[in-house]
C-alpha atoms as a PDB file:
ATOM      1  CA  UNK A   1      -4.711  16.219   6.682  1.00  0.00           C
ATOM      2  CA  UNK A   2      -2.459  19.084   6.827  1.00  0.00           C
ATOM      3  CA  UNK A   3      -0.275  17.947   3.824  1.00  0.00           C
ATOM      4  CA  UNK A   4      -3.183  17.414   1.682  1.00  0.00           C
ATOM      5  CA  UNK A   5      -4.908  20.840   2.290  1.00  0.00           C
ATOM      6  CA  UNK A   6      -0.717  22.243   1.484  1.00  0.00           C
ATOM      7  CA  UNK A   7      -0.714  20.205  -1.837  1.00  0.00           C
ATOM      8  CA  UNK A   8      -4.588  21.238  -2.824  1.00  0.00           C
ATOM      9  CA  UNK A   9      -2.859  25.132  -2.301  1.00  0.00           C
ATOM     10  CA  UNK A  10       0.240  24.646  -4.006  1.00  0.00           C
ATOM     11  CA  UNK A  11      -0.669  22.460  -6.915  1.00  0.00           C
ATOM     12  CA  UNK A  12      -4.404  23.421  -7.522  1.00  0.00           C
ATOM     13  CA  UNK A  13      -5.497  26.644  -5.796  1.00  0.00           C
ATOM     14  CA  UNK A  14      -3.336  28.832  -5.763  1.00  0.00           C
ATOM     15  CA  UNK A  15      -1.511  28.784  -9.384  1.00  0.00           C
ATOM     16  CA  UNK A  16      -5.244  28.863 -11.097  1.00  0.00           C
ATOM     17  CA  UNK A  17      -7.829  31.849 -11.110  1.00  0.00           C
ATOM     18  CA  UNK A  18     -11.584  30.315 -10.653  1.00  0.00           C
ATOM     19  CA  UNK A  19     -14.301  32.003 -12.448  1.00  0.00           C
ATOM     20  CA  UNK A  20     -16.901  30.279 -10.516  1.00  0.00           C
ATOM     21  CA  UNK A  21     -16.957  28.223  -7.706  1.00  0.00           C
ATOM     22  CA  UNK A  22     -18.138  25.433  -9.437  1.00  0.00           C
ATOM     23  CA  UNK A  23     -14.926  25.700 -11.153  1.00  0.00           C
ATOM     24  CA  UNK A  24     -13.532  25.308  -8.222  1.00  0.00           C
ATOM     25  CA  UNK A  25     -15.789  22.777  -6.653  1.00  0.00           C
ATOM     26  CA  UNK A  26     -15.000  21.021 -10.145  1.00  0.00           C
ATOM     27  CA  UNK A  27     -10.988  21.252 -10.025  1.00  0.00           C
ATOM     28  CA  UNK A  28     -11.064  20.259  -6.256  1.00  0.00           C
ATOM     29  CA  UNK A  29     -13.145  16.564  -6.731  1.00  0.00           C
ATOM     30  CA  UNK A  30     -11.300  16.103  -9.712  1.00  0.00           C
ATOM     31  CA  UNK A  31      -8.037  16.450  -7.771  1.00  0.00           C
ATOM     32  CA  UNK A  32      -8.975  14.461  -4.619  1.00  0.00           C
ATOM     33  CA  UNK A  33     -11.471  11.923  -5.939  1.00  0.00           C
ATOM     34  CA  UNK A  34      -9.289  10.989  -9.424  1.00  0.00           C
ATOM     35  CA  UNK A  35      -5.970  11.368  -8.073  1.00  0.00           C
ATOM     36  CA  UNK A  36      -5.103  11.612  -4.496  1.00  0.00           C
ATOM     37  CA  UNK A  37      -7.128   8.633  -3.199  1.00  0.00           C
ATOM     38  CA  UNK A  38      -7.143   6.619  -6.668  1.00  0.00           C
ATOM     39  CA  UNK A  39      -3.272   7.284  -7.747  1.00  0.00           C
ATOM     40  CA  UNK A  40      -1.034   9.140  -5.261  1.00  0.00           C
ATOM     41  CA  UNK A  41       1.230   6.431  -3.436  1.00  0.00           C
ATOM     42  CA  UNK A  42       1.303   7.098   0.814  1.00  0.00           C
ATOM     43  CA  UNK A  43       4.197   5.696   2.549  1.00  0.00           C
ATOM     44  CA  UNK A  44       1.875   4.991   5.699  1.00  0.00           C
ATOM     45  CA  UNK A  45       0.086   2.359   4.258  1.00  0.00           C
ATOM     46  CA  UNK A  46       3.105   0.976   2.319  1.00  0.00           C
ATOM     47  CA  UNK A  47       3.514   3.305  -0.616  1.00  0.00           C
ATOM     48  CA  UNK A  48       0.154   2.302  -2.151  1.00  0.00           C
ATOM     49  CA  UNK A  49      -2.703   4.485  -2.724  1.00  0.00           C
ATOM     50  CA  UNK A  50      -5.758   4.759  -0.935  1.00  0.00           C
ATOM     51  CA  UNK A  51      -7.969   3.152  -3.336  1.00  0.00           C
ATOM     52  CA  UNK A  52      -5.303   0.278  -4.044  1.00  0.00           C
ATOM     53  CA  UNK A  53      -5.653  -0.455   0.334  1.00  0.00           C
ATOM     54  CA  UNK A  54      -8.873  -0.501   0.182  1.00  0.00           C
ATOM     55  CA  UNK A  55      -9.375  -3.036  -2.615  1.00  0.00           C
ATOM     56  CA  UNK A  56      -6.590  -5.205  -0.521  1.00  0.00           C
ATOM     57  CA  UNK A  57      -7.935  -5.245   2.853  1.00  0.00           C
ATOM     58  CA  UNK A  58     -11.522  -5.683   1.333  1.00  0.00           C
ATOM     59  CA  UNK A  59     -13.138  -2.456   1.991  1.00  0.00           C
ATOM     60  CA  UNK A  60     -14.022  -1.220  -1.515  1.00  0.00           C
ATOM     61  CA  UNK A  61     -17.315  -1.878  -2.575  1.00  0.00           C
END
């Protein structure tokens, strides 16, 4: 959990200024919902991503 709450700072957070915090909100689903559990690859469950595992061990709905 720690290296995803040091990505969300260094890629997302910090290099943007929010006007509101549904800007925020916004920027934050859109980074963790749409591309760290759909498309970033993890090497502990064998460089696929999160939504790819669950689809192959029968968990998405």
């Amino acid at each position: 959990m720690e290296s995803v709450f040091s990505s969300l700072k260094t890629e997302r957070i910090r290099p943007r200024v929010y006007r509101t915090r549904d800007d925020a909100r916004g920027n934050l689903f859109d980074c963790i919902e749409r591309f760290y559990h759909a498309v970033r690859r993890h090497s502990t469950i064998g460089y696929i991503s999160p939504a790819e595992f669950e689809k192959k061990v029968g968990l998405a709905y």
